[in-house]
Protein backbone atom coordinates (compact mmCIF):
# COMPACT_ATOMS: atom_id res chain seq x y z
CA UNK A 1 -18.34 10.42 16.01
CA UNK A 2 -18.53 10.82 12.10
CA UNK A 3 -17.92 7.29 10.58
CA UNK A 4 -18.16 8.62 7.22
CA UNK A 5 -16.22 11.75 5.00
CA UNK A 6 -12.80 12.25 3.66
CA UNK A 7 -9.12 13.63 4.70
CA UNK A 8 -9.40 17.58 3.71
CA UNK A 9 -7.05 16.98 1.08
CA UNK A 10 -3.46 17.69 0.12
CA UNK A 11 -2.92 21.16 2.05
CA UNK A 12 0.52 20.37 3.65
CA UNK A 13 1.50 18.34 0.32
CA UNK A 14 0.15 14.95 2.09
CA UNK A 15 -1.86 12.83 -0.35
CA UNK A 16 -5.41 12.50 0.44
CA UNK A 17 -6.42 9.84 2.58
CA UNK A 18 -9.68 8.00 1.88
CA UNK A 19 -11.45 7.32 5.49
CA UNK A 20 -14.62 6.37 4.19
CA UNK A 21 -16.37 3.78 6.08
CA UNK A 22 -18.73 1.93 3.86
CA UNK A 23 -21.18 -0.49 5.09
CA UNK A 24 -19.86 -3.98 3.14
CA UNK A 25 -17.07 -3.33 6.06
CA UNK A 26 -19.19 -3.29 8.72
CA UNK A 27 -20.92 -6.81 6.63
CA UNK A 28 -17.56 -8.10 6.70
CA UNK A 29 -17.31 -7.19 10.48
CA UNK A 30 -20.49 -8.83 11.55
CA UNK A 31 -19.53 -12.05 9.61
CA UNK A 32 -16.33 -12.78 10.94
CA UNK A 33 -15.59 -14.36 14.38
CA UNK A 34 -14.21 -12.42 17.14
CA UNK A 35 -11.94 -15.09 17.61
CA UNK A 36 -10.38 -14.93 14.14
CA UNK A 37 -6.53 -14.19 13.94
CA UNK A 38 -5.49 -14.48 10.41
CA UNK A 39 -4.78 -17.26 8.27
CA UNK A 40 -1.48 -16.62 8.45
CA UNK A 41 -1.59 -17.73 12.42
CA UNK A 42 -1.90 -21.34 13.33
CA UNK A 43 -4.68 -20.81 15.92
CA UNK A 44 -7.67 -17.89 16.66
CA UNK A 45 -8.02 -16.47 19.88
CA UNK A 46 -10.07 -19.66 20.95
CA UNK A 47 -7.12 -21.69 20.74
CA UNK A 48 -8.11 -24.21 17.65
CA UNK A 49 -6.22 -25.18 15.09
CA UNK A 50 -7.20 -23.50 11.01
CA UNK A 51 -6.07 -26.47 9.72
CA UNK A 52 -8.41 -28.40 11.82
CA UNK A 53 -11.63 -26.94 10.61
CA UNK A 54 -10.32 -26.20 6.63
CA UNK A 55 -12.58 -28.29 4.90
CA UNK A 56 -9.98 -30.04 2.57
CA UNK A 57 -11.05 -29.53 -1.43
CA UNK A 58 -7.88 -29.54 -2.96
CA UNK A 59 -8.08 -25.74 -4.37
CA UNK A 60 -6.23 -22.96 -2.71
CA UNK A 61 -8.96 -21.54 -0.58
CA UNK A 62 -10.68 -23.73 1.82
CA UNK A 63 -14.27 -22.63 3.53
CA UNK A 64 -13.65 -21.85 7.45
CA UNK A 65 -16.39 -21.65 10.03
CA UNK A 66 -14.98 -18.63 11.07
CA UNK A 67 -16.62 -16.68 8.24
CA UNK A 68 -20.54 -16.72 8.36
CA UNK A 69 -21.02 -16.96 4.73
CA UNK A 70 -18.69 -20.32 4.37
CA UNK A 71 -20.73 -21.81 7.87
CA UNK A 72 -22.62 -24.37 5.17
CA UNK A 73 -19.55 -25.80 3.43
CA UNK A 74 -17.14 -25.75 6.38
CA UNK A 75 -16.10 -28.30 9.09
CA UNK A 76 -18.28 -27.06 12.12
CA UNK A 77 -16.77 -25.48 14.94
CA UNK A 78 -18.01 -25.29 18.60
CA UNK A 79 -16.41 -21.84 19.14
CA UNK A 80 -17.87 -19.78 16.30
CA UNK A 81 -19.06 -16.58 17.62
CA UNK A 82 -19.74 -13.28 15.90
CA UNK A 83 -19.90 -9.65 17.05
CA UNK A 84 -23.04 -7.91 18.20
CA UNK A 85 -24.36 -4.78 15.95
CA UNK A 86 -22.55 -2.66 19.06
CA UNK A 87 -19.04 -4.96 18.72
CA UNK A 88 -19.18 -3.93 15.20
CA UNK A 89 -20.00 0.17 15.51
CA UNK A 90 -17.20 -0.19 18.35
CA UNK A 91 -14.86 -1.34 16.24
CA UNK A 92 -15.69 0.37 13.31
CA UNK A 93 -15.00 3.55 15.22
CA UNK A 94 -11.70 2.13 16.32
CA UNK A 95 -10.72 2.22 13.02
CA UNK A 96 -11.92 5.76 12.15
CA UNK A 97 -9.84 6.83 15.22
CA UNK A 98 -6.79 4.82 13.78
CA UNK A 99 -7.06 6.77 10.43
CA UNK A 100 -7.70 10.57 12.27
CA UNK A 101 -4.63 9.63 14.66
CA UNK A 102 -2.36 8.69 11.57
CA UNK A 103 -3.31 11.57 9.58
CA UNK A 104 -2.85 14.39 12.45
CA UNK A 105 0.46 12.60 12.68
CA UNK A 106 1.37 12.99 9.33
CA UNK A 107 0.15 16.70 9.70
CA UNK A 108 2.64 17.18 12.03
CA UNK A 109 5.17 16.04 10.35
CA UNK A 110 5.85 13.23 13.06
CA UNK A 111 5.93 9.66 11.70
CA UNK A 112 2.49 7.72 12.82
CA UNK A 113 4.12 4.69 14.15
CA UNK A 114 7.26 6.34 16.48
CA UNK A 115 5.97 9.51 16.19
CA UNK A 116 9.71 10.84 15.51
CA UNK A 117 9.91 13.84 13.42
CA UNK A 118 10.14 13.15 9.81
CA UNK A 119 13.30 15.15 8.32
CA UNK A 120 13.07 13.78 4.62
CA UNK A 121 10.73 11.35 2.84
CA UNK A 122 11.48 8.71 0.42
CA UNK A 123 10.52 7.17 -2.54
CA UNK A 124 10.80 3.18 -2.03
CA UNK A 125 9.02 1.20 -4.75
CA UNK A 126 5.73 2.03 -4.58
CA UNK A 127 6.11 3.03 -0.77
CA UNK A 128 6.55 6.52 0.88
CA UNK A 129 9.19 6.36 3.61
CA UNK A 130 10.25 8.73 6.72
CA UNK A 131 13.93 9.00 7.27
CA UNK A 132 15.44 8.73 9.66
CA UNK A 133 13.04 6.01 11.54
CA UNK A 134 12.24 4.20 7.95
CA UNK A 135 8.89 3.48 8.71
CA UNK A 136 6.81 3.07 6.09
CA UNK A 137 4.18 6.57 5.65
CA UNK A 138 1.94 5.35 2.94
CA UNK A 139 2.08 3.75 -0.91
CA UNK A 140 1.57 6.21 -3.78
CA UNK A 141 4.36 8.48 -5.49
CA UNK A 142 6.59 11.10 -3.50
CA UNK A 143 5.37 15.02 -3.97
């Protein structure tokens, strides 16, 4: 599989979508635990608490053991665990196959998350929108 390389363009008046993998993500990838949720979830997948390991500094971003490159200023955790190089190629081809998937979609003329047919898009905002599912198709302006 190609991990690298761009949509073909605007050919069925689609904006061009960027699918470039470049390597800081797969950096970002490798330094990240596998059991990281978000920091807008209470827990990761190992079950402990962010606000248990947040090393409390009083600024707005707090160092968490969950990111390699914050391990030296953050509140040790038992569970820390990052990817393999394979985890990472695996899941950077996940993503590839998530971008190829929404664009034939969009090709198609079927909306990428319901996959209804798309009778009229929408300018919302800055948002693209199919009607009649309303599900959002991408941010840019309306051709």
């Amino acid at each position: 599989m190609k991990l690298a390389g761009t949509s073909p363009g605007t050919e069925e008046g689609l904006p061009e979508i960027k699918v470039t993998v470049q390597p800081p993500q797969a950096e970002q990838l490798r330094g990240m635990c596998r059991h990281f949720t978000g920091v807008l979830n209470r827990r990761c997948r190992a079950g402990i608490l962010y606000e248990a390991v947040r090393t409390p500094d009083g600024g707005t971003v707090h160092p968490l053991p969950c990111f390699r490159q914050d391990q030296a200023e953050a509140v040790p955790c038992a569970f820390a665990s990052f990817p393999s190089a394979e985890e990472v190629a695996e899941r950077r081809a996940r993503i590839m196959e998530g971008f190829q998937a929404r664009r034939a979609a969009l090709a198609a003329g079927l909306c990428p998350l319901c996959h209804e047919k798309i009778e009229q898009r929408q300018q919302v905002g800055s948002a693209v929108v199919a009607a009649p599912c309303g599900h959002e198709l991408y941010h840019g302006r309306l051709r």
